[in-house]
Protein backbone atom coordinates (compact mmCIF):
# COMPACT_ATOMS: atom_id res chain seq x y z
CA UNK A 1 -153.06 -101.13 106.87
CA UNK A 2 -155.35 -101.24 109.59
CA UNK A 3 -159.24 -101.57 109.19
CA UNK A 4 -161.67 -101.51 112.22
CA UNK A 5 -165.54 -102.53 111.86
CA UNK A 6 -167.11 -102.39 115.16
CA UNK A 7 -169.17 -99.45 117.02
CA UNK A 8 -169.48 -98.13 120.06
CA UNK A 9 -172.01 -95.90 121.66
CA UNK A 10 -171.15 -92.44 122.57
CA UNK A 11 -170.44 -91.04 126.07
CA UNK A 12 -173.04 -90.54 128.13
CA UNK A 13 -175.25 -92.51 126.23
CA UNK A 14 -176.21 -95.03 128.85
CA UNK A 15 -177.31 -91.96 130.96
CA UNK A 16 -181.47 -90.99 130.42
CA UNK A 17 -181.17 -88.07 127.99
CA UNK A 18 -182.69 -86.03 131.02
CA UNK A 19 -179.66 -86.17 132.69
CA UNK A 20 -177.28 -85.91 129.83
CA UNK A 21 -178.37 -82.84 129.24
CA UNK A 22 -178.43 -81.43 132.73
CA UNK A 23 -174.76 -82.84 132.89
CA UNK A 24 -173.99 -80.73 130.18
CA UNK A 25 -175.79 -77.60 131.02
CA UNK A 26 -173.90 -77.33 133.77
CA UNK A 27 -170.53 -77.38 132.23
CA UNK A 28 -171.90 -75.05 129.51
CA UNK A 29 -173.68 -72.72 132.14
CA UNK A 30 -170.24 -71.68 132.93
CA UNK A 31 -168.81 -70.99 129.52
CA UNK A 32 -168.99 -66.68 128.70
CA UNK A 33 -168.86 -65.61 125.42
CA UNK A 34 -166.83 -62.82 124.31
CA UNK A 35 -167.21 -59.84 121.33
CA UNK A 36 -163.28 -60.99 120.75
CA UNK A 37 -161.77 -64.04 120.03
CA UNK A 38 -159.57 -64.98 123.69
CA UNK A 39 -156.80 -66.90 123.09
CA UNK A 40 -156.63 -70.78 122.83
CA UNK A 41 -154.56 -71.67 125.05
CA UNK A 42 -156.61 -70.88 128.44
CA UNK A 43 -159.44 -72.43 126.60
CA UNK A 44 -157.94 -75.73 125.68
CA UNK A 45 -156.61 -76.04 129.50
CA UNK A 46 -159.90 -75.44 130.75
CA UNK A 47 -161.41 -78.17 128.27
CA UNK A 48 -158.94 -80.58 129.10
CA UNK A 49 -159.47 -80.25 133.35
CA UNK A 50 -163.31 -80.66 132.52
CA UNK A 51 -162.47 -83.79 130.55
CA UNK A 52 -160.03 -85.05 133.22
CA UNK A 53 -162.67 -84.38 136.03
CA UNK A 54 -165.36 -86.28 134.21
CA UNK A 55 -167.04 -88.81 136.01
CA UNK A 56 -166.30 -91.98 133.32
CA UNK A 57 -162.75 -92.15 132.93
CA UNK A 58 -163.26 -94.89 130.68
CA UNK A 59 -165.10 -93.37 127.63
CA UNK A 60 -162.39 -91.64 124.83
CA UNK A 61 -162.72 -87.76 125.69
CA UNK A 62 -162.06 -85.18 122.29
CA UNK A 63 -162.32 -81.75 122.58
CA UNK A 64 -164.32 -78.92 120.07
CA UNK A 65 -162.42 -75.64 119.32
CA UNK A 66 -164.76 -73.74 117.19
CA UNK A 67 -162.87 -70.03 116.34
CA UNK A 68 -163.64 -67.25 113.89
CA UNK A 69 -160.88 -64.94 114.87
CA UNK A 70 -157.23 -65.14 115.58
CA UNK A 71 -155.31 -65.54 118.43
CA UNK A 72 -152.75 -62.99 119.21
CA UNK A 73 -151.44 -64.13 122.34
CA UNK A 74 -149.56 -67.20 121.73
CA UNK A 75 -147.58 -68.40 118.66
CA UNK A 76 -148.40 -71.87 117.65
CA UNK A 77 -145.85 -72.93 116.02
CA UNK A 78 -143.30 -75.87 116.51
CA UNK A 79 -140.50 -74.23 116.39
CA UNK A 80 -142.55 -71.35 118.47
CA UNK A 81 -143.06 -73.19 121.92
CA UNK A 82 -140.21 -74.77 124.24
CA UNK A 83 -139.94 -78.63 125.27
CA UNK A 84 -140.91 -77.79 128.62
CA UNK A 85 -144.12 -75.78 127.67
CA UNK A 86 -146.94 -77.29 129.59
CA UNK A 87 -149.16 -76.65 126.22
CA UNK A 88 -147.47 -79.52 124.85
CA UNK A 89 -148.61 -82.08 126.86
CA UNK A 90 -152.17 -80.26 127.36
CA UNK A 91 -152.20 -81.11 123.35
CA UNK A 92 -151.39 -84.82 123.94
CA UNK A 93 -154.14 -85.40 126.15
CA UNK A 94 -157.23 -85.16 124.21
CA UNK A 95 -157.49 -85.11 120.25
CA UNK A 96 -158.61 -82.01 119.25
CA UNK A 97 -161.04 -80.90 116.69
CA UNK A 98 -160.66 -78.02 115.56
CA UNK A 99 -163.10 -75.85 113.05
CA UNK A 100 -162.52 -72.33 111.59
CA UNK A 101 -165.06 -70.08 110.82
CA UNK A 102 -164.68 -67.62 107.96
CA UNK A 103 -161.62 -65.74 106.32
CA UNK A 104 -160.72 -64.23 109.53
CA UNK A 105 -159.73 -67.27 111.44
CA UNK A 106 -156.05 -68.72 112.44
CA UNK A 107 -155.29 -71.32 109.92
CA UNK A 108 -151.74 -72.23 110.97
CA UNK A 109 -152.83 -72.01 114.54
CA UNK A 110 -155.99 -74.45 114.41
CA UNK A 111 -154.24 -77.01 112.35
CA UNK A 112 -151.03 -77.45 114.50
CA UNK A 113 -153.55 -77.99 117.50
CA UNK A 114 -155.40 -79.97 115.75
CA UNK A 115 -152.42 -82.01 114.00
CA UNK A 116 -150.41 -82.11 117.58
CA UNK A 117 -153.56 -83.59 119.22
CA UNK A 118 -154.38 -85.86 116.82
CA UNK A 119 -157.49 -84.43 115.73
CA UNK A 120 -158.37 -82.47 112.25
CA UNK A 121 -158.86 -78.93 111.02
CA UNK A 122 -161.93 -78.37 109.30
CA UNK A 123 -161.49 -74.91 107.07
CA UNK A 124 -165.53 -73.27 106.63
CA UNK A 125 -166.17 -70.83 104.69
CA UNK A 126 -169.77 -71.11 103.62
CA UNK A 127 -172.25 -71.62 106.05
CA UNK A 128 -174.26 -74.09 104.46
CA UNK A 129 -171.31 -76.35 105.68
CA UNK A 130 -170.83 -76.42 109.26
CA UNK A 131 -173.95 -78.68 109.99
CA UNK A 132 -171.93 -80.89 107.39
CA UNK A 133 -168.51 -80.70 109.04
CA UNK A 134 -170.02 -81.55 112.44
CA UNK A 135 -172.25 -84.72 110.96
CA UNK A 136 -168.95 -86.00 109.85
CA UNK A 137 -166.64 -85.04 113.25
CA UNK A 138 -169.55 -86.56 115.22
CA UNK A 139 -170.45 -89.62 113.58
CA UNK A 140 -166.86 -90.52 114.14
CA UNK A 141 -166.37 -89.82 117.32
CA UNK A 142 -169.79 -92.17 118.14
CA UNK A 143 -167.80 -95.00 116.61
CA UNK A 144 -164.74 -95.08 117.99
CA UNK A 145 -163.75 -98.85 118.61
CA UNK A 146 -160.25 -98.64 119.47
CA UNK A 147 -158.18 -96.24 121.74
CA UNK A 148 -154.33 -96.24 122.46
CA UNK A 149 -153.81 -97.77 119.21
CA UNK A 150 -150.02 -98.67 118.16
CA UNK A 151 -148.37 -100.67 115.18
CA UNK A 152 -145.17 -102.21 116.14
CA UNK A 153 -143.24 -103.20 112.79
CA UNK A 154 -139.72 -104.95 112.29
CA UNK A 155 -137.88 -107.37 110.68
CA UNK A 156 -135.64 -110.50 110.62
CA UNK A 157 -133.33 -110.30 107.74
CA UNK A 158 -134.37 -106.62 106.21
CA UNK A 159 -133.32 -102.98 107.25
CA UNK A 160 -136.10 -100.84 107.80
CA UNK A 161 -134.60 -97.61 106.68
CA UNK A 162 -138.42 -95.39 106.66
CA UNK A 163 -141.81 -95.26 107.46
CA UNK A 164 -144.13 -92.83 106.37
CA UNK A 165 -146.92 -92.80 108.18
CA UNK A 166 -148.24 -89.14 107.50
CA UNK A 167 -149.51 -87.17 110.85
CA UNK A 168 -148.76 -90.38 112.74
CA UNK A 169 -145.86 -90.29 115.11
CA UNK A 170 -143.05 -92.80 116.56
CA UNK A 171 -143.73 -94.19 119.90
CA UNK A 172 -140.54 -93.63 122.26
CA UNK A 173 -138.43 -96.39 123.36
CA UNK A 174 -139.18 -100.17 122.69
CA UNK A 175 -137.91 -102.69 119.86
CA UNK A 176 -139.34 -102.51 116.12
CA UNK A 177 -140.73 -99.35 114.94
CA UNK A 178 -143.65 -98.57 116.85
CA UNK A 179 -146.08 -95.94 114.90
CA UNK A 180 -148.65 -94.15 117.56
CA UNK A 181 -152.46 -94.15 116.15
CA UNK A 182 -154.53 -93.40 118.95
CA UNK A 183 -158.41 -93.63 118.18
CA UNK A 184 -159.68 -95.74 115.29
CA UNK A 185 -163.15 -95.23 114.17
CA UNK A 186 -165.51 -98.11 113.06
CA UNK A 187 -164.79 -98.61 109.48
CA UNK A 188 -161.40 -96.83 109.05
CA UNK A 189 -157.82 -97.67 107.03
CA UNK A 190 -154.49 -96.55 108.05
CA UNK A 191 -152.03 -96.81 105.42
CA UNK A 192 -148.53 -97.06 106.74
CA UNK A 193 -146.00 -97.11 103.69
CA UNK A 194 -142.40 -99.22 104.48
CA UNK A 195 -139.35 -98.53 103.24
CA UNK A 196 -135.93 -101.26 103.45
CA UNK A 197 -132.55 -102.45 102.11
CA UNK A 198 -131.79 -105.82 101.70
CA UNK A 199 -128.87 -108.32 100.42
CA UNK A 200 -129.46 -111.09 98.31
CA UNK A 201 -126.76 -113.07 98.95
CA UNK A 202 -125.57 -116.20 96.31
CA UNK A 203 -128.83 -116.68 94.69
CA UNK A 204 -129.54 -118.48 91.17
CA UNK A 205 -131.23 -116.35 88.76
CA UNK A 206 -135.13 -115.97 88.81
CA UNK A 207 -137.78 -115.24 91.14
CA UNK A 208 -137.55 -116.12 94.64
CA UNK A 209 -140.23 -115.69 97.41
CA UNK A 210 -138.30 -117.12 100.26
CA UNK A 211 -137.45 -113.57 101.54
CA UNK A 212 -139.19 -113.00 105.25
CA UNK A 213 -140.49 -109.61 104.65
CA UNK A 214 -141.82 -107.15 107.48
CA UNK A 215 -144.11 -108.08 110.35
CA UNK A 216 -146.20 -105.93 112.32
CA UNK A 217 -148.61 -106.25 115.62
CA UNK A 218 -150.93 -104.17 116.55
CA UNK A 219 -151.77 -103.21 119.94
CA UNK A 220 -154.98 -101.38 120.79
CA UNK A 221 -157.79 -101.30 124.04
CA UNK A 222 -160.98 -102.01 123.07
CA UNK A 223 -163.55 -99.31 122.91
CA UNK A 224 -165.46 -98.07 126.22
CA UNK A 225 -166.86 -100.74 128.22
CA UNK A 226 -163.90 -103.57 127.93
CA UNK A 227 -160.73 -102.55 129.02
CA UNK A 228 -158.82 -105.30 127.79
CA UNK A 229 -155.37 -105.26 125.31
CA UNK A 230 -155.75 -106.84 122.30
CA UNK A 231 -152.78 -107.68 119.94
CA UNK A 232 -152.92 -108.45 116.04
CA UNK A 233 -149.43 -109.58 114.77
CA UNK A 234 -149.53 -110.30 110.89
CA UNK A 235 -146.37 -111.11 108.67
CA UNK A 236 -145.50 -111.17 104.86
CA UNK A 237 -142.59 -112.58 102.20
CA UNK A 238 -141.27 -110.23 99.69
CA UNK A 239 -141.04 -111.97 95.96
CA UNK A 240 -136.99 -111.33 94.36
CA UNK A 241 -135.89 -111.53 91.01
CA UNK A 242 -132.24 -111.83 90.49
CA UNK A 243 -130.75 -111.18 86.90
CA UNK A 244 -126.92 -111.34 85.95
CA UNK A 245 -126.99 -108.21 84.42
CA UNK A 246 -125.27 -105.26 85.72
CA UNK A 247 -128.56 -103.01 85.41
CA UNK A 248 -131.60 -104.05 88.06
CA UNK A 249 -134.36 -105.79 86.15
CA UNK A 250 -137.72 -104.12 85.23
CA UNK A 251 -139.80 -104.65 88.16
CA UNK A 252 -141.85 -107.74 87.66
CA UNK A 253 -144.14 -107.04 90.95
CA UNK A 254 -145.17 -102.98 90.37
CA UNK A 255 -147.14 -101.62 93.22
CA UNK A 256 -150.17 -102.35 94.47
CA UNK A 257 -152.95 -99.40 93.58
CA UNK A 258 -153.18 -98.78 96.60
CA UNK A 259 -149.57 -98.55 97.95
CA UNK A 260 -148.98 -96.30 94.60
CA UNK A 261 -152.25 -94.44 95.56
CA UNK A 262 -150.59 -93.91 99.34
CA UNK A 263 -147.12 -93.35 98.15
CA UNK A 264 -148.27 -89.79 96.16
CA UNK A 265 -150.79 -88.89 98.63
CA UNK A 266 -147.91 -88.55 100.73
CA UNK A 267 -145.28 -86.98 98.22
CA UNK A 268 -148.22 -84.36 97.63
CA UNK A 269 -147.89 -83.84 101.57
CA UNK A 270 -144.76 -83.04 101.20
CA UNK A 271 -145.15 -80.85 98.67
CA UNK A 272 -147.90 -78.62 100.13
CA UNK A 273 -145.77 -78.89 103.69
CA UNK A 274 -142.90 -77.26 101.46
CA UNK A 275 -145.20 -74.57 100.19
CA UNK A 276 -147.03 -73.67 103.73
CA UNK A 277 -143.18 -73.23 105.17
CA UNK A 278 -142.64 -70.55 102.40
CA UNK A 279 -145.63 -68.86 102.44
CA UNK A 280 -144.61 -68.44 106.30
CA UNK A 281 -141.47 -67.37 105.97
CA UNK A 282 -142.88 -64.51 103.35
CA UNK A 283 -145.35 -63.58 105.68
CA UNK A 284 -142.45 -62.98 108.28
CA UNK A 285 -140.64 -60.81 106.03
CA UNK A 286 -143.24 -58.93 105.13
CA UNK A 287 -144.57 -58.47 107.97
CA UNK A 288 -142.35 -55.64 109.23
CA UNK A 289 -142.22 -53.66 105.63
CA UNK A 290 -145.82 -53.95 104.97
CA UNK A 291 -147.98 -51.26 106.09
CA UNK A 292 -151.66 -50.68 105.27
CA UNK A 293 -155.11 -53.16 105.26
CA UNK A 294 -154.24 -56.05 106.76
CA UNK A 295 -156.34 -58.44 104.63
CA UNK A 296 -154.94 -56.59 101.38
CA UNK A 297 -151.38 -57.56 102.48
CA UNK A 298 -152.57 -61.39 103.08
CA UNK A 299 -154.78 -61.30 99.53
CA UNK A 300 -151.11 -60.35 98.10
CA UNK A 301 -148.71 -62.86 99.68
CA UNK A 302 -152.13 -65.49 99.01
CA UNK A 303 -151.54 -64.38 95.24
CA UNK A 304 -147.71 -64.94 95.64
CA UNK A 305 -148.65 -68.72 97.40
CA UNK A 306 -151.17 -69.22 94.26
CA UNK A 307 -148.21 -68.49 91.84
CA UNK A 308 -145.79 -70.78 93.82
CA UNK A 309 -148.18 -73.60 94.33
CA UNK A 310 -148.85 -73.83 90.65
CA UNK A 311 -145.38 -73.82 89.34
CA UNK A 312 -144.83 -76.58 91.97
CA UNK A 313 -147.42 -79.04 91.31
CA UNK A 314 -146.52 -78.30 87.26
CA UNK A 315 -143.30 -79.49 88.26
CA UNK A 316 -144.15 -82.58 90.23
CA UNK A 317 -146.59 -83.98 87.76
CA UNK A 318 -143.68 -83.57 85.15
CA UNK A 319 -140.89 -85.33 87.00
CA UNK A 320 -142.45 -87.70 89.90
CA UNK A 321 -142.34 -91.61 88.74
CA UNK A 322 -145.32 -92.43 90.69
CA UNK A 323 -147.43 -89.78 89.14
CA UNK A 324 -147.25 -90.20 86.14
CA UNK A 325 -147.28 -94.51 86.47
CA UNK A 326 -150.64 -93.78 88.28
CA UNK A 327 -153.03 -93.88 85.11
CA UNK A 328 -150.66 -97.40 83.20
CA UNK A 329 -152.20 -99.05 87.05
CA UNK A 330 -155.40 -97.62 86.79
CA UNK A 331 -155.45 -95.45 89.55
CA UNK A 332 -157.59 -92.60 89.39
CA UNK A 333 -155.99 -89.72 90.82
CA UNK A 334 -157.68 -86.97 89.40
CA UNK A 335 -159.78 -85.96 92.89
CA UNK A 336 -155.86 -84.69 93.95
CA UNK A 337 -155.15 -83.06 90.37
CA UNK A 338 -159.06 -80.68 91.39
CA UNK A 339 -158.37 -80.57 94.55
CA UNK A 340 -155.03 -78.60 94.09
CA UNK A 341 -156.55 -76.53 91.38
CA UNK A 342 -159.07 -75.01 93.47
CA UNK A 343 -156.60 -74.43 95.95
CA UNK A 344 -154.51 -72.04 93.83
CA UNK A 345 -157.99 -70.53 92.70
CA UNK A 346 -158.82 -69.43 95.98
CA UNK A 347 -155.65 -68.68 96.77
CA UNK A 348 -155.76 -66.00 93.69
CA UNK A 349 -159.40 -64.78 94.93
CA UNK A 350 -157.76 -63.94 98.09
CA UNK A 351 -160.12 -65.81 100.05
CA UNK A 352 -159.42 -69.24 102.61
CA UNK A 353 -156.66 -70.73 100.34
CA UNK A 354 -154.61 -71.23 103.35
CA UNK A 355 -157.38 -72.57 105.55
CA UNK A 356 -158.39 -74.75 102.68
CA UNK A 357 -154.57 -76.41 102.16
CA UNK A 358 -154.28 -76.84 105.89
CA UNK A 359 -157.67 -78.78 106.10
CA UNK A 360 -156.62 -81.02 103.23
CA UNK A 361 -153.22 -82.01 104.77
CA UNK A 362 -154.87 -82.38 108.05
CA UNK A 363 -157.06 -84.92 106.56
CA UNK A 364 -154.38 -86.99 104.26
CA UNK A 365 -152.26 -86.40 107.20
CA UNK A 366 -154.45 -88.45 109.95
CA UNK A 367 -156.11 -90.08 106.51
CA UNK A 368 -159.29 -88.82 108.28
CA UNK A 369 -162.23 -86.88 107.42
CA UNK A 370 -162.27 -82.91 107.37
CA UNK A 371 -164.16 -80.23 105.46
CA UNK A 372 -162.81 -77.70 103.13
CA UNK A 373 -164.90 -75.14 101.47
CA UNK A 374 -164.49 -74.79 98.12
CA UNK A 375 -162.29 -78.31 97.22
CA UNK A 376 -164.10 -79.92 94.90
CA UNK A 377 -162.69 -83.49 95.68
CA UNK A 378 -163.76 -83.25 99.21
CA UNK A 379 -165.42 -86.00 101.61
CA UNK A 380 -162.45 -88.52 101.14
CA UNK A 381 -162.12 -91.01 104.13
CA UNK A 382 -165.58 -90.82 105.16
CA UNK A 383 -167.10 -94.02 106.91
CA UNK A 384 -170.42 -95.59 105.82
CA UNK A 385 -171.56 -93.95 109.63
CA UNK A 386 -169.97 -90.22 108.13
CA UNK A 387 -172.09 -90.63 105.23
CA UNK A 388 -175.12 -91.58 106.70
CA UNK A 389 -175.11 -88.93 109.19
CA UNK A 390 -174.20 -86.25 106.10
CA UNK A 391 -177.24 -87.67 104.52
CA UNK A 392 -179.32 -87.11 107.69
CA UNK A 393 -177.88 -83.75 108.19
CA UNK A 394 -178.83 -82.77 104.99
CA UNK A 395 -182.49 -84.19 104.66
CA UNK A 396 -182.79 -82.53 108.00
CA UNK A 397 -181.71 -78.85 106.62
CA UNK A 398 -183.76 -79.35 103.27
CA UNK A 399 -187.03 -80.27 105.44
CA UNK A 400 -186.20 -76.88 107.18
CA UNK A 401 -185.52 -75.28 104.21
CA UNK A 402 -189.21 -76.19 103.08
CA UNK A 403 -191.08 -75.46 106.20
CA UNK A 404 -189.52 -71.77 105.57
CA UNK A 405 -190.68 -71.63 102.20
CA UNK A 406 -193.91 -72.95 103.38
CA UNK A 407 -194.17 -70.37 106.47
CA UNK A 408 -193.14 -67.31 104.13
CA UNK A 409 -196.06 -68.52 101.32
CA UNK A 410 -198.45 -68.65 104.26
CA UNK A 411 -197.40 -64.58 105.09
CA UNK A 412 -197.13 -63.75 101.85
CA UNK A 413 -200.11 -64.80 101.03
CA UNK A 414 -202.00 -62.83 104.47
CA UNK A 415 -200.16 -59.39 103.35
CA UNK A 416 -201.66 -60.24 100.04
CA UNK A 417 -205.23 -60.10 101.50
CA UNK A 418 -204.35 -57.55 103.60
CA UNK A 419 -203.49 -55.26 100.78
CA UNK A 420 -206.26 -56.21 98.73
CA UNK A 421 -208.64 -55.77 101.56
CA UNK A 422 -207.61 -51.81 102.07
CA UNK A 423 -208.66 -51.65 98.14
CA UNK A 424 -211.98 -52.91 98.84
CA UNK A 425 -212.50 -50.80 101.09
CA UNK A 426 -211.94 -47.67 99.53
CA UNK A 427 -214.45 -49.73 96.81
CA UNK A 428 -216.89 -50.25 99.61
CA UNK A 429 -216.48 -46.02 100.86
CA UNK A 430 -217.54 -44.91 97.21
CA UNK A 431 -219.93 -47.38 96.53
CA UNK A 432 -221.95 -46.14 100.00
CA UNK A 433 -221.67 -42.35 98.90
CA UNK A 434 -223.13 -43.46 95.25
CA UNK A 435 -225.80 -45.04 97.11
CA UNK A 436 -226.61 -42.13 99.49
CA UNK A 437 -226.20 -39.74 96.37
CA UNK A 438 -230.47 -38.64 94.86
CA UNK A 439 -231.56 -41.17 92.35
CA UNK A 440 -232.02 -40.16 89.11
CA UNK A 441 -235.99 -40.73 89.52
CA UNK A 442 -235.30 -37.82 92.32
CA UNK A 443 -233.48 -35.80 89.95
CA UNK A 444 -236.09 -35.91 87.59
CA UNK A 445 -238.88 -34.51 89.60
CA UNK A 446 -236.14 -31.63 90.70
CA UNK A 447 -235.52 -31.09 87.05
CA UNK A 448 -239.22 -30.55 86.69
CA UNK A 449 -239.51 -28.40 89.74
CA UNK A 450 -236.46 -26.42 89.36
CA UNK A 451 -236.52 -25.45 86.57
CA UNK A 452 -232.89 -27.33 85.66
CA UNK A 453 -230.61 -25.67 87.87
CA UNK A 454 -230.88 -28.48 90.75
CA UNK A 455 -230.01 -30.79 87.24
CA UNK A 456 -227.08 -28.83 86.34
CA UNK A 457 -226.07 -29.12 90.25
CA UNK A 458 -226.19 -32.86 90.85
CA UNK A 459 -224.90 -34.02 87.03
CA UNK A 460 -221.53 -31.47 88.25
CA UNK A 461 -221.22 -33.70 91.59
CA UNK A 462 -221.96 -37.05 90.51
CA UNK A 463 -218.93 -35.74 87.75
CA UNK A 464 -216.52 -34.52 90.82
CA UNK A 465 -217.06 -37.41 92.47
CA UNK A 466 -216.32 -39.63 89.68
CA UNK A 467 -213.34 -38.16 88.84
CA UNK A 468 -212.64 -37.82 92.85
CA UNK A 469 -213.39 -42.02 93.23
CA UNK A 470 -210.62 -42.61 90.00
CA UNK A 471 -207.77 -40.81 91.88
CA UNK A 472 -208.29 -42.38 94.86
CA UNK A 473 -208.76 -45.62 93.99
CA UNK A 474 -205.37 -45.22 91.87
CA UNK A 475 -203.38 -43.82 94.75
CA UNK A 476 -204.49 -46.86 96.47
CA UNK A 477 -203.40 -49.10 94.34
CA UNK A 478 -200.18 -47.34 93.64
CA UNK A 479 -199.38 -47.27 97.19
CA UNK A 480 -200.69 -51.68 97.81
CA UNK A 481 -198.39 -51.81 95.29
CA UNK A 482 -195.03 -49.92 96.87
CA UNK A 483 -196.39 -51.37 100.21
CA UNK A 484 -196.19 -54.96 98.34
CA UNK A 485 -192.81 -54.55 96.30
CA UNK A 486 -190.89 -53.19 99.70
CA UNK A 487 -192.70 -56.65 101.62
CA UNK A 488 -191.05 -59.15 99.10
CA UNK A 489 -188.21 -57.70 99.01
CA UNK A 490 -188.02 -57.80 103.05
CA UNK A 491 -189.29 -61.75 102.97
CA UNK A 492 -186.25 -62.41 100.67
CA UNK A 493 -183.75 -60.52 102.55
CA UNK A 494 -185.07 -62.72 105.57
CA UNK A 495 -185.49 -65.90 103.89
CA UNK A 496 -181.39 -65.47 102.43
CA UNK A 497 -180.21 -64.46 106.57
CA UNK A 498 -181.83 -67.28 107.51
CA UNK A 499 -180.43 -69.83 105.14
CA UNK A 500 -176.98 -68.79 106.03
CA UNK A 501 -177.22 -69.25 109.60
C-alpha cells in the first residue's frame, strides 16, 4: 500500500499565464480538425514528439485523446500488434488519458491505450459529464508528487508465488518482485495484494509471530523541481498457529477489510476481463454472418453480453468465499453489487454498456479515478484535490446555468412588451378614428337639419366600425398569441442545446 500526500504545481505554471498560453497556441494553431474521426495512431505519435520536444524535460508529460468515432485503421488489440511495433513503445512513453464521447466511440480501442500507457478510459455518454471527467483527470495530473515509481518486494524465508497488482506491471530484470507504478498523485493508495507458501518446520502448538514476512522498498523521483531518488523500505512478521490436527485450523487472523475489500475488487476484474474476451470473440464471429444496421447488430450481441454478465456475477456471489465473508467483516460492498447492475442495464438498452465496463476496469485496474455514465457507484478513488475541483466544476456550470435562465427571463420578458405593444397600438389606431368620428352634439344638430337621414348614416358607421375594431383587435391578439407560443417554445429548444453542450 502506498499513500502519497504532497503537491506539485502543474507544468508551465511558473511561466506568466501570458506566455503559457501563447506556448500553447502555437502547438494548437497547428492541430486541423476533421468531419471523420483519423486514426489514433498518427495522432498519439504526433503528441508524443511534441511532448519529447518540450522545453522542460523535467515536468511529468500525459497526453489527452478525446474521440467520438472509431478508428478503422489499426487494431488495438494485444494480441493485434507485433513486439517490434513501434506503437508499443510510443504507448510507454507518456500515460495516456483517454475519453470517449458518445455511443459511437472505440471502447476496446481507448481503453487498451489508455491501460498500456498507464492512463484511464473515461466512458461519456451524457454531456453534462465531460466538464466532470476533466475536473477529475486534471486535478490529478496538478498533483502528481512522484514519477518512475516502483515497489520492489521479497522475502527471506517465504515463497512469493503471486502478486496481483491489477493494471500494474512487473519491472524486467532485478532481484525481488519489482511492480512498475509510474505517477502517484497527492493523496493516492495502491493496493498490491501478496500471495506465498511457507513451511513451518518443528514448531510447538499455538500461535507464533516469529515468522519474517514480506518486505518491500519503494523507489520513486520526486515530483518536478527535485530530481533526487528516494527509497522507502518497510517490513512485516506474519502471526502462525500450529494445531496437531490433520485439518488446518479456523483462521484466527481473517483479513484485514481492506485486503478482503482489494482481494474481490480484483476477482471482479477478472470476472468482467472474462466477459469483455467473450463478448469479443462473438463480435468476431458475427461479424462476417451479420448483415444489416450496424448499431442493431452491436444492440444484439450488447443484449447477449447483458445475459452473460448477469448469469456470471449470479454465479460469483453464490460461490466466491470472499464475497460472501464481506458483510460477517463489515465491509460494505454494495457500490460493486450497483455498479454491475447498471452495467447489464445498459447493456440491455443497447446503449455504452461496453464503454461503461471498460471505464470501470480501467479505474479498479490503475485504482484511479475515471468516469462512467450511467454507474451509479461512480467517483471511487477520487483525491480530496478530485473532489474539490468536481465541486468547483460544478458551482461553476450551475452559476452558468443561472445567468442563462436569467438572460432568457430578460428576452422573454422584451418579446412580452413587444407583443403587447403591437396590441396597443391597434388600441391607440381605433381610439384616434373614434375621436375624429362627429360628436354626438354634431349629430344632433344634423338630426335636426336633416331631417334623420344623416342620423341613420352615422349610428350605421359608428356600428361598422365597432364591429370592424372587435375583429381586429381579436386577430391581434390571436396572432401575439401564436407569435408568443412559437417564441417559448424556440427559448426552450435553445435553452435545452445549450445545456448539453
Amino acid at each position: 500500500m502506498i499513500r502519497s500526500s504532497k503537491s506539485i504545481p502543474l507544468a508551465f505554471q511558473n511561466y506568466p499565464a501570458s506566455v503559457v498560453g501563447w506556448l500553447w497556441k502555437k502547438k494548437v494553431d497547428g492541430l486541423v480538425a476533421k468531419g471523420e474521426t483519423a486514426a489514433y495512431k498518427p495522432s498519439l505519435e504526433y503528441a508524443v514528439k511534441l511532448l519529447d520536444d518540450r522545453a522542460d524535460q523535467k515536468r511529468a508529460g500525459f497526453i489527452f485523446l478525446i474521440s467520438h468515432g472509431l478508428d478503422n485503421k489499426f487494431k488495438w488489440r494485444e494480441e493485434s500488434i507485433a513486439a517490434s511495433d513501434p506503437i508499443r513503445g510510443v504507448l510507454h512513453k507518456y500515460p495516456v488519458q483517454a475519453f470517449g464521447l458518445g455511443k459511437p466511440h472505440d471502447a476496446t480501442a481507448l481503453h487498451y491505450i489508455a491501460k498500456t500507457s498507464y492512463g484511464t478510459y473515461s466512458s461519456i455518454g451524457d454531456n453534462s459529464k465531460i466538464m466532470e471527467a476533466f475536473a477529475v483527470t486534471l486535478a490529478g495530473i496538478k498533483n502528481v508528487v512522484a514519477v518512475d515509481t516502483c515497489v520492489n518486494i521479497w522475502s527471506g524465508s517465504l515463497q512469493i508465488t503471486r502478486i496481483d497488482s491489477g493494471g500494474y506491471t512487473r519491472r524486467a530484470g532485478g532481484s525481488g518482485h519489482g511492480i512498475l507504478i509510474g505517477a502517484l498523485y497527492a493523496g493516492e493508495v495502491k493496493d498490491l495484494i501478496v500471495y506465498f507458501s511457507y513451511r513451518t518446520g518443528w514448531w510447538s502448538r499455538g500461535y507464533h509471530t516469529t515468522l519474517n514476512g514480506v518486505a518491500a522498498g519503494a523507489t520513486y523521483r520526486d515530483a518536478p523541481g527535485r530530481q533526487t531518488t528516494s527509497t522507502d523500505t518497510f517490513s512485516t512478521s506474519i502471526p502462525i498457529h500450529v494445531s496437531d490436527s490433520g485439518s488446518p485450523p479456523a483462521n484466527p487472523c481473517p483479513p484485514y477489510p481492506v485486503v478482503l475489500q482489494q482481494v474481490v475488487r480484483f476477482k471482479v476484474l477478472d470476472l468482467l476481463t472474462s466477459l469483455v474476451k467473450e463478448f469479443l470473440t462473438l463480435k468476431e464471429e458475427a461479424g462476417g454472418a451479420v448483415h444489416g444496421n450496424k448499431e442493431g447488430d452491436d444492440s444484439v450481441l450488447q443484449a447477449i453480453a447483458a445475459s452473460m454478465l448477469q448469469k456470471k456475477w449470479k454465479e460469483f456471489k453464490q460461490s466466491d468465499e470472499s464475497w460472501k465473508d464481506a458483510p460477517r467483516r463489515f465491509l460494505d460492498l454494495g457500490g460493486i453489487d450497483k455498479d454491475i447492475s447498471a452495467m447489464v442495464d445498459i447493456l440491455n438498452q443497447g446503449g455504452l454498456g461496453l464503454g461503461c465496463i471498460y471505464s470501470w476496469m480501467s479505474s479498479y485496474q490503475m485504482q484511479r479515478a475515471a468516469t462512467a455514465t450511467g454507474l451509479p457507484a461512480g467517483g471511487g478513488f477520487r483525491t480530496p484535490a478530485m473532489e474539490a475541483m468536481v465541486q468547483e466544476a460544478r458551482r461553476q456550470l450551475a452559476e452558468e446555468a443561472s445567468a442563462q435562465d436569467a438572460g432568457a427571463s430578460m428576452v422573454v420578458c422584451k418579446r412580452a412588451g413587444e407583443l403587447l405593444d403591437i396590441i396597443n397600438k391597434r388600441f391607440e389606431l381605433w381610439h384616434k378614428l373614434d375621436h375624429d368620428l362627429p360628436s354626438s352634439h354634431q349629430h344632433q344638430q344634423q338630426e335636426e337639419g336633416d331631417n334623420g337621414e344623416a342620423r341613420d348614416l352615422s349610428a350605421a358607421m359608428r356600428g361598422d366600425i365597432s364591429c370592424a375594431r372587435q375583429h381586429d383587435i381579436y386577430l391581434a391578439s390571436d396572432q401575439a398569441i401564436k407569435q408568443w407560443r412559437s417564441f417559448l417554445t424556440s427559448v426552450e429548444k435553445k435553452r435545452g442545446h445549450d445545456l448539453d453542450k
